[in-house]
Protein backbone atom coordinates (compact mmCIF):
# COMPACT_ATOMS: atom_id res chain seq x y z
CA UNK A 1 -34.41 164.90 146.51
CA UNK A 2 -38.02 166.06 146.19
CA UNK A 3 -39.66 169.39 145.71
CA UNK A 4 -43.09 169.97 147.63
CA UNK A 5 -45.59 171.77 145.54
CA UNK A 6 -48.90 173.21 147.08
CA UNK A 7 -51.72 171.94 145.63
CA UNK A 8 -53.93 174.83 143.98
CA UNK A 9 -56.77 174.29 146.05
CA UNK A 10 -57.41 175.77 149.70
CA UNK A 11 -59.81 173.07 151.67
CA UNK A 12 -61.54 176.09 153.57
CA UNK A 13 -63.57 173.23 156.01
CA UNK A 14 -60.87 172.74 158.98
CA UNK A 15 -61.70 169.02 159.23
CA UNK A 16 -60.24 168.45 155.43
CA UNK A 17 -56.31 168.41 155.27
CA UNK A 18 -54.68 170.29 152.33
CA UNK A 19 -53.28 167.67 149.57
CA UNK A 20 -49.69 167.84 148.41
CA UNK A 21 -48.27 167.18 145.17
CA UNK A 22 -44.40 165.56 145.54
CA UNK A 23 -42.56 166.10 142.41
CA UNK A 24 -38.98 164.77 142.17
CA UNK A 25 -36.36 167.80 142.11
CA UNK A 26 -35.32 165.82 138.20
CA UNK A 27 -38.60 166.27 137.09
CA UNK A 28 -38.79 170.15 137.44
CA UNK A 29 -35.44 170.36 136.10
CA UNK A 30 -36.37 169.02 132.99
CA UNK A 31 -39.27 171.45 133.08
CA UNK A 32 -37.51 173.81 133.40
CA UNK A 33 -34.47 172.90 131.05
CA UNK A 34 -37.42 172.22 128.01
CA UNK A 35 -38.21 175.73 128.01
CA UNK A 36 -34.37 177.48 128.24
CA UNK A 37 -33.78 178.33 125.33
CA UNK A 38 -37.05 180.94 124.64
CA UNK A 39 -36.98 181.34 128.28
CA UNK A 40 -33.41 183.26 128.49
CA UNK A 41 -33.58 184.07 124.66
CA UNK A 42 -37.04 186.83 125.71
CA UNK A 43 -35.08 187.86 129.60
CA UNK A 44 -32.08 188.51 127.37
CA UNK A 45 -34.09 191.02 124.88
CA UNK A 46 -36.18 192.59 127.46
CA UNK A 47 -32.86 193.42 129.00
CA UNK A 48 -31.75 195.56 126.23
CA UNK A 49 -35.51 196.96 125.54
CA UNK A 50 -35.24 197.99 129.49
CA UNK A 51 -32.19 199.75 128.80
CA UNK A 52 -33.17 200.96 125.98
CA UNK A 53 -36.74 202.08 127.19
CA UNK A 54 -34.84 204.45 129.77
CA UNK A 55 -32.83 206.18 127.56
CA UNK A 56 -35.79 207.14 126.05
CA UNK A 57 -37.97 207.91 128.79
CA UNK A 58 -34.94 210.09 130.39
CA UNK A 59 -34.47 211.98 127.33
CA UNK A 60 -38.65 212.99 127.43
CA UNK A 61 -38.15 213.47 131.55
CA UNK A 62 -35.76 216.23 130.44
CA UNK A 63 -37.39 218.09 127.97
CA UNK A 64 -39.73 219.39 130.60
CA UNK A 65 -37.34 220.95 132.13
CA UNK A 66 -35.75 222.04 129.48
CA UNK A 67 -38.03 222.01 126.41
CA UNK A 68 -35.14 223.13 123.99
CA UNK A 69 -33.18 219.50 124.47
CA UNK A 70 -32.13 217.63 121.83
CA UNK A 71 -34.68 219.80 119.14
CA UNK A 72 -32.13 220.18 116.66
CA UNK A 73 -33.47 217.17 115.13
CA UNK A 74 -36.91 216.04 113.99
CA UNK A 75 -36.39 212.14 115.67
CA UNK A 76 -35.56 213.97 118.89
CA UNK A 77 -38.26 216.08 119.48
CA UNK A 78 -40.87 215.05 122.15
CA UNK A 79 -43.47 214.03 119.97
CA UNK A 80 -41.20 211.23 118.90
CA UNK A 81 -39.57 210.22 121.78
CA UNK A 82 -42.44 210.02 123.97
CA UNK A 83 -44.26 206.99 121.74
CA UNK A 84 -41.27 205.61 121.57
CA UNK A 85 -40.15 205.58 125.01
CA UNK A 86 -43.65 203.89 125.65
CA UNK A 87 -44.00 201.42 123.35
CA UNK A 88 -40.19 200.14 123.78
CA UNK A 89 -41.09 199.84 127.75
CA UNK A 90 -44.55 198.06 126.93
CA UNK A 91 -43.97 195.92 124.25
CA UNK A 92 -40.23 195.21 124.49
CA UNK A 93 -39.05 195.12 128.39
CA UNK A 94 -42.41 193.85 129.55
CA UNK A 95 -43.79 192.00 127.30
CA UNK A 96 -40.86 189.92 126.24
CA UNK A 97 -39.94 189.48 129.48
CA UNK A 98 -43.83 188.42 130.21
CA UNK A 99 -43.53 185.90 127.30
CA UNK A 100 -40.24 184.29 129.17
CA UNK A 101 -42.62 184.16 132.68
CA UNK A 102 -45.16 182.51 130.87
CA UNK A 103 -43.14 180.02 129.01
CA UNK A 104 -41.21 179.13 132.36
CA UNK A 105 -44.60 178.84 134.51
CA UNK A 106 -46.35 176.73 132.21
CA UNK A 107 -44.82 173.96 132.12
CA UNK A 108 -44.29 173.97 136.07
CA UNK A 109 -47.43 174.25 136.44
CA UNK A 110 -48.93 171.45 133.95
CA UNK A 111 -46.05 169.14 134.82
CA UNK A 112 -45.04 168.31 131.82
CA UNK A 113 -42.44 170.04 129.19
CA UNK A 114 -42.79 173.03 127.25
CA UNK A 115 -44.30 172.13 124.02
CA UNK A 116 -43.69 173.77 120.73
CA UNK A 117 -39.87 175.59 122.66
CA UNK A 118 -39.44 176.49 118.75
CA UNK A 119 -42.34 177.64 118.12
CA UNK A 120 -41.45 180.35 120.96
CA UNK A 121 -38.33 180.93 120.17
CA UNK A 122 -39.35 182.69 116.49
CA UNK A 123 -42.40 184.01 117.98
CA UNK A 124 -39.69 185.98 120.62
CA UNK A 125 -37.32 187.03 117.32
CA UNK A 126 -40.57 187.88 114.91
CA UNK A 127 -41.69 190.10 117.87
CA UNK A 128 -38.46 191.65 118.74
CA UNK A 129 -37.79 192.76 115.22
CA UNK A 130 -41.64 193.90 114.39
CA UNK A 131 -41.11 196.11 117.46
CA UNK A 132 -37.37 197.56 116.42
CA UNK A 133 -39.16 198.09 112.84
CA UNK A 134 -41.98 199.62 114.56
CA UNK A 135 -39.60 202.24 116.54
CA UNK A 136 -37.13 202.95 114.06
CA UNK A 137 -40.05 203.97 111.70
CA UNK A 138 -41.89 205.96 115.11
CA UNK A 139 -38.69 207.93 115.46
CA UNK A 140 -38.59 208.79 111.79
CA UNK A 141 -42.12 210.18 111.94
CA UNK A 142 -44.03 207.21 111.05
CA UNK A 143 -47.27 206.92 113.57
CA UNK A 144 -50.23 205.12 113.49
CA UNK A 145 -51.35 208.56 115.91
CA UNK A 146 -53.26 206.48 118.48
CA UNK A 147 -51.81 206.25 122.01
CA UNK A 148 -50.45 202.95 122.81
CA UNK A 149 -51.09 201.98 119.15
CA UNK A 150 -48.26 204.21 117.58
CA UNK A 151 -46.51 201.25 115.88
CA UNK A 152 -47.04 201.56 112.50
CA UNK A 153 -49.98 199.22 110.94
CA UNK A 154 -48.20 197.68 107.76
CA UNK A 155 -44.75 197.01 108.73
CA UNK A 156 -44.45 196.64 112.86
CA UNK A 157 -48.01 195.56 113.46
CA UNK A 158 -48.74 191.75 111.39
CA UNK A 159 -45.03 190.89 112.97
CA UNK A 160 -46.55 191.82 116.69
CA UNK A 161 -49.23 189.27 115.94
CA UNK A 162 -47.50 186.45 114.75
CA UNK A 163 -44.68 186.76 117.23
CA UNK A 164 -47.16 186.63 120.10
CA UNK A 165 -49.22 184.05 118.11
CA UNK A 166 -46.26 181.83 117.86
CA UNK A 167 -45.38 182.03 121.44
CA UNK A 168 -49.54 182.12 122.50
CA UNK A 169 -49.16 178.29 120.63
CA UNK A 170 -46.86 177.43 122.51
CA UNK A 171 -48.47 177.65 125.37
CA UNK A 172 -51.56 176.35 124.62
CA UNK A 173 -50.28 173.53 123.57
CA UNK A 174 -48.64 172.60 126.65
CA UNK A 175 -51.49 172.91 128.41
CA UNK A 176 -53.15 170.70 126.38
CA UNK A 177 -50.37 168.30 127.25
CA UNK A 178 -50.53 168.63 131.08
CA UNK A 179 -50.33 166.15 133.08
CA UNK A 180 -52.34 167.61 136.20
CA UNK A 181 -56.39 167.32 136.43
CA UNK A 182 -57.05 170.53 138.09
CA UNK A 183 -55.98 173.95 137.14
CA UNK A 184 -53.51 176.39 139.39
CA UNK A 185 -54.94 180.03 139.15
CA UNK A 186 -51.83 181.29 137.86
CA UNK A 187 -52.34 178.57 134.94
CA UNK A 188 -55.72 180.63 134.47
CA UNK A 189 -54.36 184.44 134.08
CA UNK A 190 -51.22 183.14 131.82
CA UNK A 191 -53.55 180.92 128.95
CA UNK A 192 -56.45 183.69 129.00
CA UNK A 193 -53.74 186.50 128.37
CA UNK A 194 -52.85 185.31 124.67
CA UNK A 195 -56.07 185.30 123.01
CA UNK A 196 -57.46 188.32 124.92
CA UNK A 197 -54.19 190.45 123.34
CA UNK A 198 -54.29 188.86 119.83
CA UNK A 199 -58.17 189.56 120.25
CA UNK A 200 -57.78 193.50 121.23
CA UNK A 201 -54.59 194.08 119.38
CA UNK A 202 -56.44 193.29 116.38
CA UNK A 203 -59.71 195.14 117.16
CA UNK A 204 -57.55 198.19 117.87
CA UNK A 205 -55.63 198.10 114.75
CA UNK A 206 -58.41 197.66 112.25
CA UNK A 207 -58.22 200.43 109.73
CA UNK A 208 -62.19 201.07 109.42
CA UNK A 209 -62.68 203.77 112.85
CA UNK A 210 -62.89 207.24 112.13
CA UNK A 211 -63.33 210.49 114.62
CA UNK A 212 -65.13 209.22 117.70
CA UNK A 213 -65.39 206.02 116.94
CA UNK A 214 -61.67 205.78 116.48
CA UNK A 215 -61.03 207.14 120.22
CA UNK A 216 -63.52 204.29 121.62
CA UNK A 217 -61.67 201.77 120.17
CA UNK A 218 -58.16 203.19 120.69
CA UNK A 219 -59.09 203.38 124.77
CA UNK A 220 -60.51 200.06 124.72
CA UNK A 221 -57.55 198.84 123.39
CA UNK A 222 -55.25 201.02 125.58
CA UNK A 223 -57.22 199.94 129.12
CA UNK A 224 -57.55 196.67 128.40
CA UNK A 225 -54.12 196.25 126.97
CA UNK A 226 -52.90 197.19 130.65
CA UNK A 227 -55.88 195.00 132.38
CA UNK A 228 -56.16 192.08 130.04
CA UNK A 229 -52.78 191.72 129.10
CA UNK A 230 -49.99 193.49 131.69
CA UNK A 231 -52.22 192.63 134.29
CA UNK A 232 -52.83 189.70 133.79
CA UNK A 233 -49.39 187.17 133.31
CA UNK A 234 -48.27 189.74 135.71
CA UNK A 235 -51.04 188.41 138.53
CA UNK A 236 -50.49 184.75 137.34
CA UNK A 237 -46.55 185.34 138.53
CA UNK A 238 -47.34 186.88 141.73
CA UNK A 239 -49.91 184.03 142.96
CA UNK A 240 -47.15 181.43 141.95
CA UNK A 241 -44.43 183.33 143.69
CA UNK A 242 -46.12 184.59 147.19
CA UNK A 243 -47.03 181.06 148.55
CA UNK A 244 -44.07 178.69 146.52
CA UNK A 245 -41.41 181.19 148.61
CA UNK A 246 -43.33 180.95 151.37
CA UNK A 247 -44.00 177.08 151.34
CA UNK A 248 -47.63 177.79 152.36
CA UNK A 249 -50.76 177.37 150.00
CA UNK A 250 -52.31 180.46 148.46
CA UNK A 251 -55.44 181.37 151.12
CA UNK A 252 -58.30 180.73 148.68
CA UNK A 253 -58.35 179.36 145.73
CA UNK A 254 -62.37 180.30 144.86
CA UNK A 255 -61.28 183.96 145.69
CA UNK A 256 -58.62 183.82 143.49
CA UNK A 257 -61.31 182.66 140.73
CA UNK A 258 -63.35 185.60 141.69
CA UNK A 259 -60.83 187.77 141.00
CA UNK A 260 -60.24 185.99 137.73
CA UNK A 261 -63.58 186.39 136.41
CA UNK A 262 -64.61 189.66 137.75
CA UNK A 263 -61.50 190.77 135.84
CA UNK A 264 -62.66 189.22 132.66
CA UNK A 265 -66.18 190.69 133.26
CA UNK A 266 -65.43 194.39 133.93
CA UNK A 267 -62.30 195.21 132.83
CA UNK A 268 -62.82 195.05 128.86
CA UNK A 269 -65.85 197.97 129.48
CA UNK A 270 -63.33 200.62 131.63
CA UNK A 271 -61.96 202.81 128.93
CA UNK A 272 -64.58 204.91 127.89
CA UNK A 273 -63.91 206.83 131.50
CA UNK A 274 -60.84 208.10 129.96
CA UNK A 275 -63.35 210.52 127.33
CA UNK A 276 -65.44 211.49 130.36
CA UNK A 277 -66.89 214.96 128.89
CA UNK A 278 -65.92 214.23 125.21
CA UNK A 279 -68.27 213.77 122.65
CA UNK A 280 -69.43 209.79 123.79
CA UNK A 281 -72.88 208.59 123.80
CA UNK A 282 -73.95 208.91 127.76
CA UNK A 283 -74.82 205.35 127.97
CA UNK A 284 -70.96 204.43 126.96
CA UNK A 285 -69.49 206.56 129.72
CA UNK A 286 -72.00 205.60 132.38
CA UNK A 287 -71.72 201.75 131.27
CA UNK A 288 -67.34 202.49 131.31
CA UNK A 289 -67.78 204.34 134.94
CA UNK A 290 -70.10 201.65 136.56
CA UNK A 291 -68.02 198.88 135.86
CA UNK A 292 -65.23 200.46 136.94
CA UNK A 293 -66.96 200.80 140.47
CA UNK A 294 -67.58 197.50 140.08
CA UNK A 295 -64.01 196.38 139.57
CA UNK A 296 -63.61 197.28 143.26
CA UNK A 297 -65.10 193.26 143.49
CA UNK A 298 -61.95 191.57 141.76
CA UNK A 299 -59.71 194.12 143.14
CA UNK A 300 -60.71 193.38 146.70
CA UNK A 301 -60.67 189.63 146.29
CA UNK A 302 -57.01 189.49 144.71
CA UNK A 303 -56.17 191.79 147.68
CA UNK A 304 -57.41 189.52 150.68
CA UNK A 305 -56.41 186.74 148.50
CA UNK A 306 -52.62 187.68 148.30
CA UNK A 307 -52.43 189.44 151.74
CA UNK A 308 -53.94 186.58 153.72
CA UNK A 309 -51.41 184.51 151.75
CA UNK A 310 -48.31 186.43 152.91
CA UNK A 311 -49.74 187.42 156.31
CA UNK A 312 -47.58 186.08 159.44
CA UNK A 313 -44.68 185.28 156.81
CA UNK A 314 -43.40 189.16 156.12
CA UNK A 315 -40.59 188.56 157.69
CA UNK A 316 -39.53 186.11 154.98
CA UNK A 317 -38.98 189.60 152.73
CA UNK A 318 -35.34 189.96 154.07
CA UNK A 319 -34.35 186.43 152.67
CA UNK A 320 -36.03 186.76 149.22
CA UNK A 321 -35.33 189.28 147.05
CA UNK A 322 -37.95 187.85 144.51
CA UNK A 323 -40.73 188.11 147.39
CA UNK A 324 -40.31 191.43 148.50
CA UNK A 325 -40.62 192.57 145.02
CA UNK A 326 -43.71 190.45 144.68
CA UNK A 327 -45.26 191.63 147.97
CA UNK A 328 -44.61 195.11 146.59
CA UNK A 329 -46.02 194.56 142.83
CA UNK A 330 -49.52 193.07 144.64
CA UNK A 331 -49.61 196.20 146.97
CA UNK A 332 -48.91 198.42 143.53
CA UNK A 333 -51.75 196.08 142.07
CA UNK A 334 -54.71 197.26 145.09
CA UNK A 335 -53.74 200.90 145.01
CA UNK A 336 -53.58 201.21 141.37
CA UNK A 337 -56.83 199.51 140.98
CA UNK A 338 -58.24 201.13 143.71
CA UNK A 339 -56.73 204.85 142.40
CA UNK A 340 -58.60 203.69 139.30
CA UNK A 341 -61.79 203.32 140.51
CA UNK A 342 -61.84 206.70 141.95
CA UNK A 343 -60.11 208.62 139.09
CA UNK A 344 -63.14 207.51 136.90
CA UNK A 345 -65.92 209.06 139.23
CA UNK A 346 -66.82 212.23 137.02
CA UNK A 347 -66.02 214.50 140.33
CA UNK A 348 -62.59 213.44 140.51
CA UNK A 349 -62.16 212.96 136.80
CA UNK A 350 -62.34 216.52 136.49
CA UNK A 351 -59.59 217.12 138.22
CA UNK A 352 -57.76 214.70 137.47
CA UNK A 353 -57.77 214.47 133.34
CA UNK A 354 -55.35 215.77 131.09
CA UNK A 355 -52.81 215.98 134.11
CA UNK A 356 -49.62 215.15 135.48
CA UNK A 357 -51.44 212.96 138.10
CA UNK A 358 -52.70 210.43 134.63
CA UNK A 359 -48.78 210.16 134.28
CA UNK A 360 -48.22 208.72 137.98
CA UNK A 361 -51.18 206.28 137.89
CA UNK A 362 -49.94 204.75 134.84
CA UNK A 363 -46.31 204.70 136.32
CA UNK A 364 -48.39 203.15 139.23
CA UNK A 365 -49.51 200.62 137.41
CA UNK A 366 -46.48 199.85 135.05
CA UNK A 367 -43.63 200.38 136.80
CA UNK A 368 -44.45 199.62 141.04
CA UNK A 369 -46.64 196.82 139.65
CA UNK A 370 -45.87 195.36 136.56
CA UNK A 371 -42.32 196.42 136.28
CA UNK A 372 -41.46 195.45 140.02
CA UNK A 373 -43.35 191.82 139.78
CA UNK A 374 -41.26 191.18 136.74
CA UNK A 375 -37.88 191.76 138.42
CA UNK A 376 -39.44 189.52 140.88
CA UNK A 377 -39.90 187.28 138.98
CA UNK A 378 -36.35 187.37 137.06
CA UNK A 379 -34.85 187.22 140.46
CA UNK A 380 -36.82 184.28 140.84
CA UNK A 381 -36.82 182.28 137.54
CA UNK A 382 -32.63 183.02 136.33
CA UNK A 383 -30.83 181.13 138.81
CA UNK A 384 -32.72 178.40 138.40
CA UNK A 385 -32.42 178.12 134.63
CA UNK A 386 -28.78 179.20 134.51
CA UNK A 387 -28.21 176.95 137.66
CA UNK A 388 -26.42 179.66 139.13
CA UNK A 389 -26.80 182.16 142.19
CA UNK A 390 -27.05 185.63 141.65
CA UNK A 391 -23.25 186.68 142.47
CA UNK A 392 -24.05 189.75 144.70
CA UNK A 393 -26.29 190.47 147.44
CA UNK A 394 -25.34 194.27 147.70
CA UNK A 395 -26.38 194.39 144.14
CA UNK A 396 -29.78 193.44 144.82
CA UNK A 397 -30.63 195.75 147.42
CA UNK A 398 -29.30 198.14 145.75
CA UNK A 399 -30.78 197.82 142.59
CA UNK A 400 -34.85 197.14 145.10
CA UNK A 401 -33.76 200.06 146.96
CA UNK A 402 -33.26 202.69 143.22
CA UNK A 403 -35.87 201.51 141.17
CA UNK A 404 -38.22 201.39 144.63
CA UNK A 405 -37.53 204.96 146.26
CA UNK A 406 -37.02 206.31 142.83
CA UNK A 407 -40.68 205.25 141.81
CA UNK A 408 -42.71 206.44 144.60
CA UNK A 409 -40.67 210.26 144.62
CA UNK A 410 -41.76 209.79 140.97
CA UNK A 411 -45.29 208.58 141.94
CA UNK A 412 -45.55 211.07 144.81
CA UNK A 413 -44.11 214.40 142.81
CA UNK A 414 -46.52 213.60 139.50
CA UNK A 415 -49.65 213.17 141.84
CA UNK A 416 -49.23 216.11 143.75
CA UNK A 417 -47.88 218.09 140.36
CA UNK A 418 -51.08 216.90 138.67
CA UNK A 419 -53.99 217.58 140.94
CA UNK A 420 -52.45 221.02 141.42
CA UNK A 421 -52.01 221.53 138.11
CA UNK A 422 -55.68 219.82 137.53
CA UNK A 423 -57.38 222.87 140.54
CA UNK A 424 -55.33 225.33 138.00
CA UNK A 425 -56.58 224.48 135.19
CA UNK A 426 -60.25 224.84 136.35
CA UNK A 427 -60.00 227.97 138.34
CA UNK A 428 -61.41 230.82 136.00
CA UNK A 429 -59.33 233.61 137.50
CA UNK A 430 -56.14 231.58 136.61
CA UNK A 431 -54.57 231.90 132.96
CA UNK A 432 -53.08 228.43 131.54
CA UNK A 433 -49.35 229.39 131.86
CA UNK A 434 -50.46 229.50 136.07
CA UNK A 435 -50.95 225.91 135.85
CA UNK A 436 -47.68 225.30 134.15
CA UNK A 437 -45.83 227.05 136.24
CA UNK A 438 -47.19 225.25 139.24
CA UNK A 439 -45.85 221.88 137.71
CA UNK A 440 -41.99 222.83 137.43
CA UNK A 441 -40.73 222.10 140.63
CA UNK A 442 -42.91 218.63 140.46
CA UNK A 443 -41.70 217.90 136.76
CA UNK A 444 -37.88 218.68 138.58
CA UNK A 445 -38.73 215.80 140.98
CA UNK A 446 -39.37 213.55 138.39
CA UNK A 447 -36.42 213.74 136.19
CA UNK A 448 -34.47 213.37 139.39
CA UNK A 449 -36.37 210.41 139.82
CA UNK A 450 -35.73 209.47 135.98
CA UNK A 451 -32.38 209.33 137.03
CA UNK A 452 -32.69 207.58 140.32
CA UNK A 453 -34.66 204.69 138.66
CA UNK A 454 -32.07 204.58 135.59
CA UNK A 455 -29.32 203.93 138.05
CA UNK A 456 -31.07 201.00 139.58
CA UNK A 457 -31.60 199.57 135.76
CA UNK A 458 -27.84 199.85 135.00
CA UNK A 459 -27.35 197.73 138.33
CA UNK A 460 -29.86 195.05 137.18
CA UNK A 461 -28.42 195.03 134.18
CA UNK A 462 -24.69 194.40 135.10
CA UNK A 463 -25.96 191.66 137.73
CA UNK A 464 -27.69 190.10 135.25
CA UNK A 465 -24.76 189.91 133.05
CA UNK A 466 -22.81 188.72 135.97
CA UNK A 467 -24.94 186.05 136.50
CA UNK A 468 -25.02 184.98 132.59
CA UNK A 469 -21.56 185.23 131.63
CA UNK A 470 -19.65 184.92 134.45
CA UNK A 471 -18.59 182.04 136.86
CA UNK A 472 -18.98 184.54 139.75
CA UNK A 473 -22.13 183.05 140.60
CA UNK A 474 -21.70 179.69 142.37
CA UNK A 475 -23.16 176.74 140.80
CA UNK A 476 -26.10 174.85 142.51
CA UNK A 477 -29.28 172.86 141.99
CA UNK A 478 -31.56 175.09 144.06
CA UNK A 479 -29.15 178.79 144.35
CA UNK A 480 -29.14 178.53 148.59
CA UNK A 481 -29.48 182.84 149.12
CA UNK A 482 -32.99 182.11 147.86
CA UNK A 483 -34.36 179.44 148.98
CA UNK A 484 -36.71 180.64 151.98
CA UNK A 485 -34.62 180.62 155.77
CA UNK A 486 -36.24 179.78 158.54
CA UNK A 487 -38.03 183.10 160.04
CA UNK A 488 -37.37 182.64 164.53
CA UNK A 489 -39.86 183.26 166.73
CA UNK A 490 -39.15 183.32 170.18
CA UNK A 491 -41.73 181.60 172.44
CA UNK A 492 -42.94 182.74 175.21
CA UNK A 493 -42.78 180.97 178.61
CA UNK A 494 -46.03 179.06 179.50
């Protein structure tokens, strides 16, 4: 029994066939099987961080509506809850969950087993309890005060960097140890996402920025945490998934290098269009706009690159749970890059900043892309580690269909919400209480939508532990309900 593997490169001259790789069904088993432990250990945490994440995030949805929740208590005010609704969703549900991806597609992808498995595994535990340290210290009023950087710097912070050093090591020393000549574009985005975060995590965290200074660095490291990390393993998932369900080779694999580097080039220079009109040399913010405009170059490839990948195969959506989501997450991936580009223009930005509508581009971003592609991905990866199929098909859809509508009413309600609020805020005539009244029925939406998308992680969740500690989910080598079905087309008559 063999399993076909496209080769990473796209012959784009017609008279050159496209190569295969045939790799024994044994073989990626025992890929697969060197990695399980860290693998299931990090799916298994990010679980709980998920969970956890949304009782947070609910609990901050509400007080908008009704600012006197819960503010009784100091560790339940907004100011708390907020930081620590985010960082439990960044570092904990998607991150670990990212480190689990990684450690499964690497040694796929390198043919050859996971090196260093325990080397991963304490990296996933050092990393799990630097960030419960971290956010039992944020909700007791510890902050570091910098957005995305709240953790605090002398207890949470060292752990964060050896747990993702441990697991970076890992990694990197499989693909030292492959066993293939040329390199897979996913193999690319995955390797190039550990030192870039170690690298900016640092830089961030350094304890010598002061006034301005400090809010350079703490929005280089907050853009670039989302573009050179999140984005990143989250890319490398997607161009594994889209043409391995599919069974067809990705369209072009020197686009999909374009997109890497033009990623790598731009990206770490965006930030500074998040202190358009603060108190910035102009040469920072006119260097930070122009290369967002120029991200439209990487942006456009990845697009073309995944859609002409997927094109004439949509269809295969209703057979794979883990492609829809991944069709979705590279949709999220061009509009939120795309939204990006024009929220930095100083016309729009002025609109736009210090609103609602910042909220839904980084749920945009996080949640219909990042968020989405890792489901995808879990869909994907857990039945073949666990050797089990996932027990329920109503489940599924109902847990795409929750977290899926309940994003874009969120999406939808905080964009309109914030570019109203945004044409408030600037009108003269207007007083500032106009422009919060004009939110409320938008800020409503969302905490419906709170709700909507916290129903469809209690679903996940309970599949999942159906799946992992239950026998409700048939045993197989290759789980049948997702391996791709043939899509019919009827011809016509000559």
């Amino acid at each position: 029994m063999t399993e076909t593997v496209a080769s990473p490169r796209t012959q784009q001259d017609s008279t050159l066939e496209h190569s295969k790789i045939r790799v024994s069904a044994d073989e990626v088993a025992a890929y697969d099987h060197s990695g399980r432990q860290p693998v299931l250990l990090g799916f298994f945490i990010a679980v709980v961080w998920l969970l956890v994440g949304t009782v947070l995030g609910d609990i901050s949805s509400f007080k908008f509506d009704r600012p006197d929740l819960l503010s009784e208590q100091a560790y339940l005010t907004f100011g708390r809850i907020r930081p620590a609704h985010l960082n439990v969703m960044v570092y904990g549900w998607a991150s670990t969950a990212m480190f689990s991806i990684s450690l499964w597609l690497m040694p796929r992808l390198c043919r050859t087993r996971l090196r260093w498995a325990t080397a991963a595994t304490a990296g996933i535990l050092i990393w799990t309890l630097g960030l419960a340290v971290g956010t039992v210290l944020l909700i007791a009023g510890y902050s570091d005060g910098l957005e995305w950087l709240e953790l605090d710097g002398q207890w949470a912070d060292p752990l964060l960097v050896a747990g993702a050093a441990l697991v970076g090591a890992s990694i990197w020393r499989t693909l030292a140890a492959r066993r293939v000549h040329h390199l897979y574009v996913s193999v690319w985005y995955v390797a190039a996402s550990y030192p870039w975060f170690l690298i900016i995590f640092i830089a961030g965290n350094l304890p010598i920025y002061q006034g301005v200074e400090s809010a350079a660095v703490n929005w280089f490291y907050a853009h670039n945490a989302l573009g050179l990390w999140l984005t990143t393993i989250n890319l490398g998932l997607i161009y594994y998934l889209l043409p391995k369900i599919i069974g067809r080779p990705i369209y072009s694999y020197w686009l999909s290098l374009v997109g890497f580097w033009g990623l790598a080039l731009f990206y770490a220079l965006n930030g500074m269009h998040h202190l358009i009109g603060g108190p910035l040399p102009s040469w920072m913010i006119a260097t930070s706009i122009t290369a967002s405009i120029m991200m439209i170059i990487p942006v456009v490839a990845v697009g073309i690159n995944q859609h002409m990948t997927v094109v004439g195969r949509f269809g295969a959506m209703r057979y794979s749970p883990a492609l829809t989501l991944a069709v979705i997450a590279a949709m999220s991936y061009t509009a939120v890059s795309l939204q990006g580009i024009l929220t930095a223009l100083v016309s729009v930005n002025r609109i736009t900043h210090f609103t609602h509508w910042t909220i839904a581009h980084s749920h945009l971003g996080l949640y219909m892309f990042v968020t989405l592609s890792l489901f995808g991905g879990m869909y994907y990866i857990l039945p073949r580690v666990l050797k089990k199929e996932w027990p329920s098909t109503r489940l599924v859809r109902a847990h795409i269909l929750l977290v899926g509508g309940g994003m874009i009413l969120y999406v939808v309600a905080l964009g309109i919400g914030g570019v109203l609020q945004g044409l408030s805020l600037l009108a003269p005539s207007e007083g500032f209480e106009v422009s919060v009244t004009s939110t409320r029925p938008w800020l409503l939406m969302r905490s419906v939508a709170a709700v909507i998308i916290s129903a469809g992680h209690i679903v996940f969740a309970y599949h999942a532990y159906l799946l992992a500690f239950t026998h409700r989910g048939s045993l197989t080598r290759q789980p049948p309900f997702f391996e791709l079905k043939p899509v019919l087309v009827k011809k016509r008559a000559p």
